[in-house]
C-alpha atoms as a PDB file:
ATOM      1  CA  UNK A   1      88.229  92.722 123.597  1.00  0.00           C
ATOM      2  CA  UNK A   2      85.383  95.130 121.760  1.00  0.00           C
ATOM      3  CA  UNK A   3      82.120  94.047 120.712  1.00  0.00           C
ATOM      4  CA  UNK A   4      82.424  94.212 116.943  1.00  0.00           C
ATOM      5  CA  UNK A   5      79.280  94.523 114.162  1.00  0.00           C
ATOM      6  CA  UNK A   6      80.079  92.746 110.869  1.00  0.00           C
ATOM      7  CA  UNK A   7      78.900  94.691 107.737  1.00  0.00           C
ATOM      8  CA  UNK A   8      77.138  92.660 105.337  1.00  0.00           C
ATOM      9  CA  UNK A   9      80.267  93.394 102.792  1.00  0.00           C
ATOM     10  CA  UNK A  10      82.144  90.969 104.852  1.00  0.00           C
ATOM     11  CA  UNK A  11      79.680  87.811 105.230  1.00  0.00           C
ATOM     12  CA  UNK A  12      78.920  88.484 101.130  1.00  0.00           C
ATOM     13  CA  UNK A  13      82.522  88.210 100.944  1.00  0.00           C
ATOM     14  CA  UNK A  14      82.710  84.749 102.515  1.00  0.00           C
ATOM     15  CA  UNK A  15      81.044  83.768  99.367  1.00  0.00           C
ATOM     16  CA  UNK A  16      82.073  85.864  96.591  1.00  0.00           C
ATOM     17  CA  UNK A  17      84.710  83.539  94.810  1.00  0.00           C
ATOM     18  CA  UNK A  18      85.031  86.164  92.077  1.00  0.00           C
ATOM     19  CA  UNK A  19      87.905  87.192  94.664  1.00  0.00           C
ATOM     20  CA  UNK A  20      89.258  84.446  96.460  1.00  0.00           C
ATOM     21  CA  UNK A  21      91.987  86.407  98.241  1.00  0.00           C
ATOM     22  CA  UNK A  22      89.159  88.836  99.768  1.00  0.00           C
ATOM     23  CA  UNK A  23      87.016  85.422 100.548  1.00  0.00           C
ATOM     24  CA  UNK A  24      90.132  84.326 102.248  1.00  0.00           C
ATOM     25  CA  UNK A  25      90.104  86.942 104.248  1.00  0.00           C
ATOM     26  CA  UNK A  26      86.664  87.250 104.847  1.00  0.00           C
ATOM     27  CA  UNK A  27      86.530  83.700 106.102  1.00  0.00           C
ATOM     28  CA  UNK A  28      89.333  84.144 108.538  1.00  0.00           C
ATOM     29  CA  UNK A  29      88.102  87.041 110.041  1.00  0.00           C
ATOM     30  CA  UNK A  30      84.527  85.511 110.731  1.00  0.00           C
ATOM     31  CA  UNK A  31      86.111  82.331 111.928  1.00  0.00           C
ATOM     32  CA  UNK A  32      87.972  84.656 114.478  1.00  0.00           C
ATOM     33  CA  UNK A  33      85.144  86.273 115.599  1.00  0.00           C
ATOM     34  CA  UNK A  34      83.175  83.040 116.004  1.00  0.00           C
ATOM     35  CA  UNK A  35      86.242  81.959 118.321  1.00  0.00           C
ATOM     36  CA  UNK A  36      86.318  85.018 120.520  1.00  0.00           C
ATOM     37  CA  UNK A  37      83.137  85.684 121.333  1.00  0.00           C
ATOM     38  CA  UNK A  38      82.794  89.178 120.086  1.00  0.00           C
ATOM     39  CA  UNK A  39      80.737  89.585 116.784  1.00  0.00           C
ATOM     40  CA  UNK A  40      77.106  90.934 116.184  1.00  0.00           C
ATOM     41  CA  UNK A  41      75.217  91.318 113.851  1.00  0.00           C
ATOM     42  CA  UNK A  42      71.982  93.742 112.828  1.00  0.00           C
ATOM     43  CA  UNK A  43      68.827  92.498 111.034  1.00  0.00           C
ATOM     44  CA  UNK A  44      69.111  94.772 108.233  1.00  0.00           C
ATOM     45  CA  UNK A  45      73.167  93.042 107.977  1.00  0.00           C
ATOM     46  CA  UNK A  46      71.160  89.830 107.595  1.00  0.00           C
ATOM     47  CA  UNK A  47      68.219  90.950 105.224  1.00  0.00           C
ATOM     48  CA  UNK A  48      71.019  92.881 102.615  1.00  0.00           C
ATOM     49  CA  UNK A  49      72.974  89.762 102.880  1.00  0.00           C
ATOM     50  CA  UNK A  50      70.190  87.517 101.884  1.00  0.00           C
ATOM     51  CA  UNK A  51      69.602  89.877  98.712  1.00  0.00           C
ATOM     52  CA  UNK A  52      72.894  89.969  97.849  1.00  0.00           C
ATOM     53  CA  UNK A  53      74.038  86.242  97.970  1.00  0.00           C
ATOM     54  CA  UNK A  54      70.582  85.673  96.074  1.00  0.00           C
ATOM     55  CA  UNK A  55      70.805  87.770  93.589  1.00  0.00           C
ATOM     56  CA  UNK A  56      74.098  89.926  93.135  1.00  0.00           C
ATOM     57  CA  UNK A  57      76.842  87.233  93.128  1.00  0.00           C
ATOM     58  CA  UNK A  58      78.498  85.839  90.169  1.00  0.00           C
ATOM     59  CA  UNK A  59      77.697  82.072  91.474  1.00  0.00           C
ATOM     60  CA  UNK A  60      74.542  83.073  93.499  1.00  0.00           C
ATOM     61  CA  UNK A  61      73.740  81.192  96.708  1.00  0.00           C
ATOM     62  CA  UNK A  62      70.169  79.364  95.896  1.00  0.00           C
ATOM     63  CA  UNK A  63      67.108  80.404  98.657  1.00  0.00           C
ATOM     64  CA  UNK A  64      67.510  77.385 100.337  1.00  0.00           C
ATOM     65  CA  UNK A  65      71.434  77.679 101.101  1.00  0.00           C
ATOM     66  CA  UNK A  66      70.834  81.376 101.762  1.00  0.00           C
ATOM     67  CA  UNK A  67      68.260  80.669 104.385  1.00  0.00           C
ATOM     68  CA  UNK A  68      70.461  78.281 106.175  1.00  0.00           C
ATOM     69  CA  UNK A  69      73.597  80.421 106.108  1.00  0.00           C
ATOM     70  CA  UNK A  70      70.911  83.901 108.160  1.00  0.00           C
ATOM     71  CA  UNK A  71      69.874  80.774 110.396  1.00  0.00           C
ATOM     72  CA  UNK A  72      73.643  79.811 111.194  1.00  0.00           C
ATOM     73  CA  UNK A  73      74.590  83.107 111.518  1.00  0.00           C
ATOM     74  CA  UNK A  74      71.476  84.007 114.036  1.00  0.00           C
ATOM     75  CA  UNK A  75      72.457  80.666 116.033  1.00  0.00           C
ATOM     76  CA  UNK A  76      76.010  81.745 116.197  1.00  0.00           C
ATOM     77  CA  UNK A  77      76.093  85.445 116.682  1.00  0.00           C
ATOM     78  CA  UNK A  78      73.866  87.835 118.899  1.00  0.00           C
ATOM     79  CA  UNK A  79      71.358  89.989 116.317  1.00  0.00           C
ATOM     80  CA  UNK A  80      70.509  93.994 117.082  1.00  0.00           C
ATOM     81  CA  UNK A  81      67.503  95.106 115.549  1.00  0.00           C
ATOM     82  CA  UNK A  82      66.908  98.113 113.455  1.00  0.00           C
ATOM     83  CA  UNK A  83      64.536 100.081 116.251  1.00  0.00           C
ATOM     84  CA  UNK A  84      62.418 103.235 115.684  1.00  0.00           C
ATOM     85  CA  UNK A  85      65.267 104.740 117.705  1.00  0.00           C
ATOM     86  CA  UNK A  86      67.424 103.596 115.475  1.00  0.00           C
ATOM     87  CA  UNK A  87      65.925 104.613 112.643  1.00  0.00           C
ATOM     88  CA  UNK A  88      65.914 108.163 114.253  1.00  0.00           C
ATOM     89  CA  UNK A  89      69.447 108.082 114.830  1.00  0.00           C
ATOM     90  CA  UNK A  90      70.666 106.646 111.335  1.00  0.00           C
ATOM     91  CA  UNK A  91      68.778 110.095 110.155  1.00  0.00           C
ATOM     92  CA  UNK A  92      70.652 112.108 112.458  1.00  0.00           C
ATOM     93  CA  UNK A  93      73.824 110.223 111.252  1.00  0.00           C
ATOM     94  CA  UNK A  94      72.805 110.429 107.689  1.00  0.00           C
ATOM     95  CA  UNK A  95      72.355 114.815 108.391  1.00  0.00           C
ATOM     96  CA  UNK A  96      75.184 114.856 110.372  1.00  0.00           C
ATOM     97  CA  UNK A  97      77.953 113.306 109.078  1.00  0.00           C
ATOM     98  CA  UNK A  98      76.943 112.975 105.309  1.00  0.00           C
ATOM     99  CA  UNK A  99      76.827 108.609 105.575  1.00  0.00           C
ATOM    100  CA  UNK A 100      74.687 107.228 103.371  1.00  0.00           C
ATOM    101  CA  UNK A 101      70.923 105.659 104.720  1.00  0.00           C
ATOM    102  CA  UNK A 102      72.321 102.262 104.469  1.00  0.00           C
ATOM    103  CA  UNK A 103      75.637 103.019 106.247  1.00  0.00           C
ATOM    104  CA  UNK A 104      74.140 104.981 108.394  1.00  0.00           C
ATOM    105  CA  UNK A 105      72.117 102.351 109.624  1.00  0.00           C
ATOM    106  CA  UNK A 106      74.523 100.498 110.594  1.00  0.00           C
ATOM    107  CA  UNK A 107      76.437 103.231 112.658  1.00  0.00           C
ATOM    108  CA  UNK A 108      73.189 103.526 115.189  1.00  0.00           C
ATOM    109  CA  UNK A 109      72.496 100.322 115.777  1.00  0.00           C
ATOM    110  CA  UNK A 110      76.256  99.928 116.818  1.00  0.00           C
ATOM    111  CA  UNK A 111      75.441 103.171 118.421  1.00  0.00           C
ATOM    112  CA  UNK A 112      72.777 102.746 120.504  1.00  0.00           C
ATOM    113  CA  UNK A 113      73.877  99.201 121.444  1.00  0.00           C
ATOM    114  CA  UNK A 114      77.188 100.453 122.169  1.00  0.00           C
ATOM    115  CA  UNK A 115      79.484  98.244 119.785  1.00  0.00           C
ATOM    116  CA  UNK A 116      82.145 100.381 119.549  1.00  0.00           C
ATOM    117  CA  UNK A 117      83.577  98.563 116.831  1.00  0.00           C
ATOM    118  CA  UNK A 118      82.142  98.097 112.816  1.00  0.00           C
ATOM    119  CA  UNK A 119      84.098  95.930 110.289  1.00  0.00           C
ATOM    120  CA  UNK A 120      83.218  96.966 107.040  1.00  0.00           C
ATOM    121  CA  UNK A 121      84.638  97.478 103.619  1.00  0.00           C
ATOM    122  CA  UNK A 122      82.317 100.457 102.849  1.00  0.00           C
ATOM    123  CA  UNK A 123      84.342 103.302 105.195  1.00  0.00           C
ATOM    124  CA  UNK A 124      87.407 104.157 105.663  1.00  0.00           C
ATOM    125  CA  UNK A 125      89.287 101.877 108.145  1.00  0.00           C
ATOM    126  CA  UNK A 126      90.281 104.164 111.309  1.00  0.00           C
ATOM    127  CA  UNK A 127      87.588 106.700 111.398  1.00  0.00           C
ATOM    128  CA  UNK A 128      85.851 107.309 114.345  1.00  0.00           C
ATOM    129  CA  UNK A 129      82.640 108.673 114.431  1.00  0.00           C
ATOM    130  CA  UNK A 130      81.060 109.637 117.364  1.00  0.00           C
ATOM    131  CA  UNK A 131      82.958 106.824 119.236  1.00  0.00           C
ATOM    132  CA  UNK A 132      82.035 103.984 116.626  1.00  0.00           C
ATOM    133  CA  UNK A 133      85.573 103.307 114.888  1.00  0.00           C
ATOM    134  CA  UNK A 134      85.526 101.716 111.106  1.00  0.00           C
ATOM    135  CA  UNK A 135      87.496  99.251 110.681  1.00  0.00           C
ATOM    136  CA  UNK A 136      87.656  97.766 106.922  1.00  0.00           C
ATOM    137  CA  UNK A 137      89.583  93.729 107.409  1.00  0.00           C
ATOM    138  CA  UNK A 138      90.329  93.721 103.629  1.00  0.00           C
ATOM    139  CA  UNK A 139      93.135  96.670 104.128  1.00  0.00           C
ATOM    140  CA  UNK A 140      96.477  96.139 104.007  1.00  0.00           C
ATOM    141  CA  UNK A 141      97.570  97.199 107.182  1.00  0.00           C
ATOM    142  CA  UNK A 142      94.924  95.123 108.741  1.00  0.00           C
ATOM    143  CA  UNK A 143      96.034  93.085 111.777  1.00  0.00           C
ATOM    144  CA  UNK A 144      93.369  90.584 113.202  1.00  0.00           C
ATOM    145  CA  UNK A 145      95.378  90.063 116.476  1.00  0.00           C
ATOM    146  CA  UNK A 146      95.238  94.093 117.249  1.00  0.00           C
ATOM    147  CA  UNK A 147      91.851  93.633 117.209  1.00  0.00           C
ATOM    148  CA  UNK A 148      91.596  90.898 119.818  1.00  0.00           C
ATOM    149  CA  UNK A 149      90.930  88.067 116.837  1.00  0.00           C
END
């Protein structure tokens, strides 16, 4: 079973009911996750996410419930942090394979803490880059049980 990062696309999800078949989804797959043991998470995952379910949803999450959602996630999920070494490396990414900052981000810190697996919405599900594979739960051909979930 591979160490997967979650994308903030997919915990925004979770509470996005402008789309309540994608925050059907969404939930499942996090629920999974929690249940086998395998998701991470990355600081800036948790910062965007704050901003987002804050200030960029339809029914906007107030401070206080935002707070306690990073907090649940941080008790329930290990957190990678964006190094200086990852910083470096989300450059490189961002040069070499034309990602932008913010996705590129989140490439090196799966990277360098060897998570071989990202679910995310933003990149096409199936590419491999540089032995990180993108895989996007909100596609049709989307299995949770290939994925050890």
């Amino acid at each position: 079973m591979d160490k997967m990062l979650i994308d903030t696309n997919v915990l925004v999800a979770a509470y996005d009911r402008t789309n309540p078949e994608r925050q059907r989804r969404a939930l499942d797959v996090l629920d999974r996750l929690v249940a086998a043991g395998n998701g991470y998470l990355s600081a800036q995952v948790l910062s965007e996410f704050y901003v987002v379910v804050t200030h960029m949803l339809a029914a906007p999450l107030t401070t206080a419930q935002a707070y306690d959602r990073v907090m649940h996630f941080m008790q329930i999920w290990p957190v990678l942090d964006a190094t200086a070494l990852v910083v470096l490396e989300a450059v490189r990414g961002v040069q070499a394979h034309q990602f932008s900052y913010r996705d590129a981000q989140v490439w090196a810190v799966a990277r360098m803490n060897q998570v071989p697996v990202v679910l995310s919405a933003d990149l096409d599900g199936g590419e491999v880059v540089e032995g990180i594979r993108f895989v996007n739960p909100f596609a049709a051909g989307f299995v949770a049980e290939q994925w050890g979930l």
